[in-house]
N, C-alpha and C. Protein backbone atom coordinates (compact mmCIF):
# COMPACT_ATOMS: atom_id res chain seq x y z
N UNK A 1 108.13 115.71 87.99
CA UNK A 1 109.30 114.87 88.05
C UNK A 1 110.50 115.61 87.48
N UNK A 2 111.75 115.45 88.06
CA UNK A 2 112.44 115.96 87.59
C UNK A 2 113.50 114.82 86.96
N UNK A 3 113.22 114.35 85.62
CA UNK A 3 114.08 113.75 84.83
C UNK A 3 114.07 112.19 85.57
N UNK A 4 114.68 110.84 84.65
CA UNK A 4 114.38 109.79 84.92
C UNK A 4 115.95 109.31 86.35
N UNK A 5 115.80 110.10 87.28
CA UNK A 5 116.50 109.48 88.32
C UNK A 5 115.90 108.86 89.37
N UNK A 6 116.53 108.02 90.44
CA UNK A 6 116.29 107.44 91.45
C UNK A 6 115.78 108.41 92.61
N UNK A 7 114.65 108.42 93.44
CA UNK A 7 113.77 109.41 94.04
C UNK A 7 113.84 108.76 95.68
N UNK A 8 114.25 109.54 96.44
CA UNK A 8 114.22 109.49 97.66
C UNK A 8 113.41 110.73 98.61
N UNK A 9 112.82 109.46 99.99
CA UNK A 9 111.97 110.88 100.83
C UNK A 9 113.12 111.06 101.91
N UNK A 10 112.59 111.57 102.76
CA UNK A 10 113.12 111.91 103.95
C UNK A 10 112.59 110.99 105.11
N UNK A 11 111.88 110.62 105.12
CA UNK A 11 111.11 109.80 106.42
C UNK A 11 110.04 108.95 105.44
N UNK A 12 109.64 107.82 106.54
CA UNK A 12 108.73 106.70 106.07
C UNK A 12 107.59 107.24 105.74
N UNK A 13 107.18 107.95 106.30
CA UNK A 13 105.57 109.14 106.35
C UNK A 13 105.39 109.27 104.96
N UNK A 14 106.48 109.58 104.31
CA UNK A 14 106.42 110.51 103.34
C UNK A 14 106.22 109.74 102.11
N UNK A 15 106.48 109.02 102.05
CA UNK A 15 106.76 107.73 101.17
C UNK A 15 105.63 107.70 100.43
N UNK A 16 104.53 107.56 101.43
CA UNK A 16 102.88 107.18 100.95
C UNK A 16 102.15 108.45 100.35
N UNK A 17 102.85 109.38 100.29
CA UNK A 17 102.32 110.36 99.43
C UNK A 17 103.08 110.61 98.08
N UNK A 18 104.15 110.18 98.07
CA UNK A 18 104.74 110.47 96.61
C UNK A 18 105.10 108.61 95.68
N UNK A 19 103.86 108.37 95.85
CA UNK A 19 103.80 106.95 94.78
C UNK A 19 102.58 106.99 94.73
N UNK A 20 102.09 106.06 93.47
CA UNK A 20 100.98 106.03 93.55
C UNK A 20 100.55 104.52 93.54
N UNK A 21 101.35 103.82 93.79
CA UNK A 21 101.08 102.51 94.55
C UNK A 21 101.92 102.04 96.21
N UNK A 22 101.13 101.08 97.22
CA UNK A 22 102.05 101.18 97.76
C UNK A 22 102.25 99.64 98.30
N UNK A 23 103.21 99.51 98.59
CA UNK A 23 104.20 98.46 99.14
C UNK A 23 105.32 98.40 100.13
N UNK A 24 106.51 97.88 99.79
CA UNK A 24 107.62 97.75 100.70
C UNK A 24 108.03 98.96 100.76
N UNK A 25 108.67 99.38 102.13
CA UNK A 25 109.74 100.95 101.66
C UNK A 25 111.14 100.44 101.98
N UNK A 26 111.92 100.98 100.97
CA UNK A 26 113.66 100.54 100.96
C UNK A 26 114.25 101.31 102.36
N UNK A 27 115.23 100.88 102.63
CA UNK A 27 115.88 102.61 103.47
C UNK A 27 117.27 102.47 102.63
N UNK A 28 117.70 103.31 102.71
CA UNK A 28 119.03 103.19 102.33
C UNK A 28 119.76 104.57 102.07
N UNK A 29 120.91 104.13 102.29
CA UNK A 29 122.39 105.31 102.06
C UNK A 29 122.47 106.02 100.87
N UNK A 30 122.25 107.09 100.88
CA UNK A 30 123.19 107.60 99.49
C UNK A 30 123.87 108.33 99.42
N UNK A 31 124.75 108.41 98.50
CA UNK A 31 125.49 109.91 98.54
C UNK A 31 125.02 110.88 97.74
N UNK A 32 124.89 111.90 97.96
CA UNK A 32 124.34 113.05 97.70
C UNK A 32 125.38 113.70 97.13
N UNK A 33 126.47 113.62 97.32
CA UNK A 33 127.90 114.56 97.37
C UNK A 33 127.21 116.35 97.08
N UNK A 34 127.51 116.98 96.12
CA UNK A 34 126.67 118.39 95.63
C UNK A 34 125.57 118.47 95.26
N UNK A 35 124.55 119.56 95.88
CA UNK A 35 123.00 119.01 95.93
C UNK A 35 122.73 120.37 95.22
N UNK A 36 121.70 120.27 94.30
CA UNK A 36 121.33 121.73 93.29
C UNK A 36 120.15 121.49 93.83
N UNK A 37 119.77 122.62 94.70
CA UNK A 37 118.08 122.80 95.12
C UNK A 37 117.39 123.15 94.59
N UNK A 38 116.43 123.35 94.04
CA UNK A 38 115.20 123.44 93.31
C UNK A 38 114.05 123.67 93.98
N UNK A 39 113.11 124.42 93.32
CA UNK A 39 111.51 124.82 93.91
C UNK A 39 110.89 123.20 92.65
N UNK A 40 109.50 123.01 93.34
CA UNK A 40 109.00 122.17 91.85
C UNK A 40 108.57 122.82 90.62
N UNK A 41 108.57 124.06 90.73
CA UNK A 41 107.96 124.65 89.18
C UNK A 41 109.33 124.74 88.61
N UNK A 42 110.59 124.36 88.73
CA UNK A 42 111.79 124.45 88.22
C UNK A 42 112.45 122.80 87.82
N UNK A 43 111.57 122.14 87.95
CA UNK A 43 111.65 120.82 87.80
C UNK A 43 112.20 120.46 86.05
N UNK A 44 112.74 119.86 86.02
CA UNK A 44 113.32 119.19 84.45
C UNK A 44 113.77 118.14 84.13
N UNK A 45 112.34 117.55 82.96
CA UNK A 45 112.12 116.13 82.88
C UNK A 45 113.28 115.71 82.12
N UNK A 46 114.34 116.20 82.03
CA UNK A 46 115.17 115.76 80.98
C UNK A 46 116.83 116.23 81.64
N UNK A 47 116.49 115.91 83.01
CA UNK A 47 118.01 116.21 83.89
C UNK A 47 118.49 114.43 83.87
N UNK A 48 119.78 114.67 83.16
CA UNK A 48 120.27 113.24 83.72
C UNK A 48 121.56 113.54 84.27
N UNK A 49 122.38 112.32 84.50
CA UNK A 49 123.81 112.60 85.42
C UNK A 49 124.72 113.36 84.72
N UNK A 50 124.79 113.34 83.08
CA UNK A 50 125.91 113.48 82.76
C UNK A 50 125.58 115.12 82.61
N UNK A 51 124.30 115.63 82.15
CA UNK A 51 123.62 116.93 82.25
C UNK A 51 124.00 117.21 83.62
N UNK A 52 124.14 117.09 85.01
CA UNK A 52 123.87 117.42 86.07
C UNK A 52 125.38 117.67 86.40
N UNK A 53 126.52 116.87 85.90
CA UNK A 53 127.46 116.52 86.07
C UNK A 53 128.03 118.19 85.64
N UNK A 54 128.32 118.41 84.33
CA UNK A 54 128.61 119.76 83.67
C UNK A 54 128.15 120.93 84.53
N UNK A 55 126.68 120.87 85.69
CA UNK A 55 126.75 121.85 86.07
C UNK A 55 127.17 121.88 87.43
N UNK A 56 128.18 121.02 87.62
CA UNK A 56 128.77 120.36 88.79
C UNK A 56 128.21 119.96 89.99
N UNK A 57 126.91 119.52 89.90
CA UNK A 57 126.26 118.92 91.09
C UNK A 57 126.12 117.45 90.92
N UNK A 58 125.76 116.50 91.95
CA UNK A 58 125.50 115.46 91.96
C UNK A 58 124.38 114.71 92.09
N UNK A 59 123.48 115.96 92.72
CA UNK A 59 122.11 115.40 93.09
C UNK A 59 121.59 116.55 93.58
N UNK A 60 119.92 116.38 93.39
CA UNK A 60 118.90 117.40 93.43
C UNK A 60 118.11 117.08 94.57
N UNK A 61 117.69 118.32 94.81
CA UNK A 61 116.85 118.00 96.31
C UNK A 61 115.89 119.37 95.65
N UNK A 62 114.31 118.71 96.08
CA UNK A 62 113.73 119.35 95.70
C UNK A 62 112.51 119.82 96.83
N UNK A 63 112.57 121.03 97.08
CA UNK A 63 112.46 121.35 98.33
C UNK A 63 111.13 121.70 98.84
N UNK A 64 110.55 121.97 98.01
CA UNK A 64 109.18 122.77 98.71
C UNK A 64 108.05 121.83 98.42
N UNK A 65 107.90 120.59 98.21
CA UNK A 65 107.31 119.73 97.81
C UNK A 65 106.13 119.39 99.10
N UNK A 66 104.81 119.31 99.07
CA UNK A 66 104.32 119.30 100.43
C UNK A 66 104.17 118.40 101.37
N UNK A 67 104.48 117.19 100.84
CA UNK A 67 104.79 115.86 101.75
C UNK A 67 106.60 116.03 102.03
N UNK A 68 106.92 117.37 101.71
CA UNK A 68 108.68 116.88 102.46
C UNK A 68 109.52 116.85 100.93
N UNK A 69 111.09 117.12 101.66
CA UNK A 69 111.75 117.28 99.96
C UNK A 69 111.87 115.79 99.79
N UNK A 70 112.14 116.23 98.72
CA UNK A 70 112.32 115.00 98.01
C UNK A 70 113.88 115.35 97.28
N UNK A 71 114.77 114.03 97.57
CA UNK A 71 116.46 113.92 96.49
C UNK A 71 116.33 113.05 95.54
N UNK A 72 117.13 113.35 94.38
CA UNK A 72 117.11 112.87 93.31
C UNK A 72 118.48 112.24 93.05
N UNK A 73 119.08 111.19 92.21
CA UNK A 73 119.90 110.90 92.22
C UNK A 73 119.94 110.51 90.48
N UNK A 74 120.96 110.37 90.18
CA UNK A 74 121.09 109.97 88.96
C UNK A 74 122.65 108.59 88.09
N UNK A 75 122.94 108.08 89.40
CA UNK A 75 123.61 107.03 89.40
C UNK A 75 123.86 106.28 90.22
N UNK A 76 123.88 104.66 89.73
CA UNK A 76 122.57 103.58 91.06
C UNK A 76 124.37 103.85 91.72
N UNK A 77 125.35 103.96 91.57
CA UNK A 77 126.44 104.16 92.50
C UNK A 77 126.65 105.00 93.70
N UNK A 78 125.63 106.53 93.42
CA UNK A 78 125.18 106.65 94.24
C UNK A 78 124.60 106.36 95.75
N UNK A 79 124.12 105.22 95.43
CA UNK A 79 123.03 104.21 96.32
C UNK A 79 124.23 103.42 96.97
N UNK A 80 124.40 103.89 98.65
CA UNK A 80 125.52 102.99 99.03
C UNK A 80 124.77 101.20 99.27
N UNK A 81 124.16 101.53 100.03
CA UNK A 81 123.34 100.20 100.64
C UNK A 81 121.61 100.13 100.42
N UNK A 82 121.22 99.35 100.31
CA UNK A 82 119.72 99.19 100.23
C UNK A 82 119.14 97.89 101.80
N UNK A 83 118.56 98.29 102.02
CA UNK A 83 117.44 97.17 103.07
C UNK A 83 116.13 97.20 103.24
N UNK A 84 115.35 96.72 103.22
CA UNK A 84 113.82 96.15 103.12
C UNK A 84 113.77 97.47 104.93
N UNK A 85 112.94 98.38 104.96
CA UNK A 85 112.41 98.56 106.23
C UNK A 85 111.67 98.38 106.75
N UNK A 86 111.33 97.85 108.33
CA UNK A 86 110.81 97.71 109.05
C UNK A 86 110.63 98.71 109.96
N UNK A 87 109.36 98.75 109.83
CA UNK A 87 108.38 99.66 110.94
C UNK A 87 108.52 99.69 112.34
N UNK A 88 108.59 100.29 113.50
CA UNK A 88 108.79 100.33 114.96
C UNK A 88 107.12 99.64 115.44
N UNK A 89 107.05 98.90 116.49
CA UNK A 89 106.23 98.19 116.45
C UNK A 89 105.56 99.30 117.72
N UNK A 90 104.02 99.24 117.39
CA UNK A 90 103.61 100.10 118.78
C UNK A 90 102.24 100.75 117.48
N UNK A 91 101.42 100.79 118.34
CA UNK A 91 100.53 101.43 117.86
C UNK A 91 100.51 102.91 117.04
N UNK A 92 101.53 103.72 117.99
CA UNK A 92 101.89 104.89 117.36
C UNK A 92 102.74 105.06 116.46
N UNK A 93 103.21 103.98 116.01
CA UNK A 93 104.34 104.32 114.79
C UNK A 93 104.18 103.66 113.82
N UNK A 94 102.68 103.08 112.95
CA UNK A 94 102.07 102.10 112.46
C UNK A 94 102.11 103.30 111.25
N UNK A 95 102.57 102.71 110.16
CA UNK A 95 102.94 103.44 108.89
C UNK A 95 101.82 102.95 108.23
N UNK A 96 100.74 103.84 107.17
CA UNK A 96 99.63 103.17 106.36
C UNK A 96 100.03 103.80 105.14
């Protein structure tokens, strides 16, 4: 983990591998504005906004992760919109 921010995937797929419970998936907007990339062995449990801020980024994307990167955020302002998602209906697009 890298520090106590808000954790986003890239696709619904991905979702079910980086929790360890599962339930609803959100979708939603964020802004990213400046993104500091990262490998995970460079990860730091103790990144917050105002730390992240000084080294002038806004958000972390962490890239080599094997279910897909994963972004990090560190202010819920960030977060433009939130909505409950719904799945495409069809046998082939059945999210578990």
């Amino acid at each position: 983990m890298n520090g106590g921010g808000i954790y986003f995937a890239t696709c619904p797929e991905h979702t079910n591998r980086k929790t360890q419970h599962s339930g609803p998936i959100l979708e939603c907007q964020v802004w990213l504005g400046r993104v500091k990339t990262i490998k995970k062995t460079e990860c730091d449990t103790k990144t917050t906004w105002t730390k992240l801020q000084k080294e002038e980024f806004d958000s972390v994307k962490i890239g080599d992760c094997w279910s897909g990167a994963e972004y990090v955020v560190y202010n819920w302002a960030q977060v433009r919109s939130v909505k409950l998602y719904t799945p495409p209906t069809g046998d082939a697009d059945v999210y578990v």
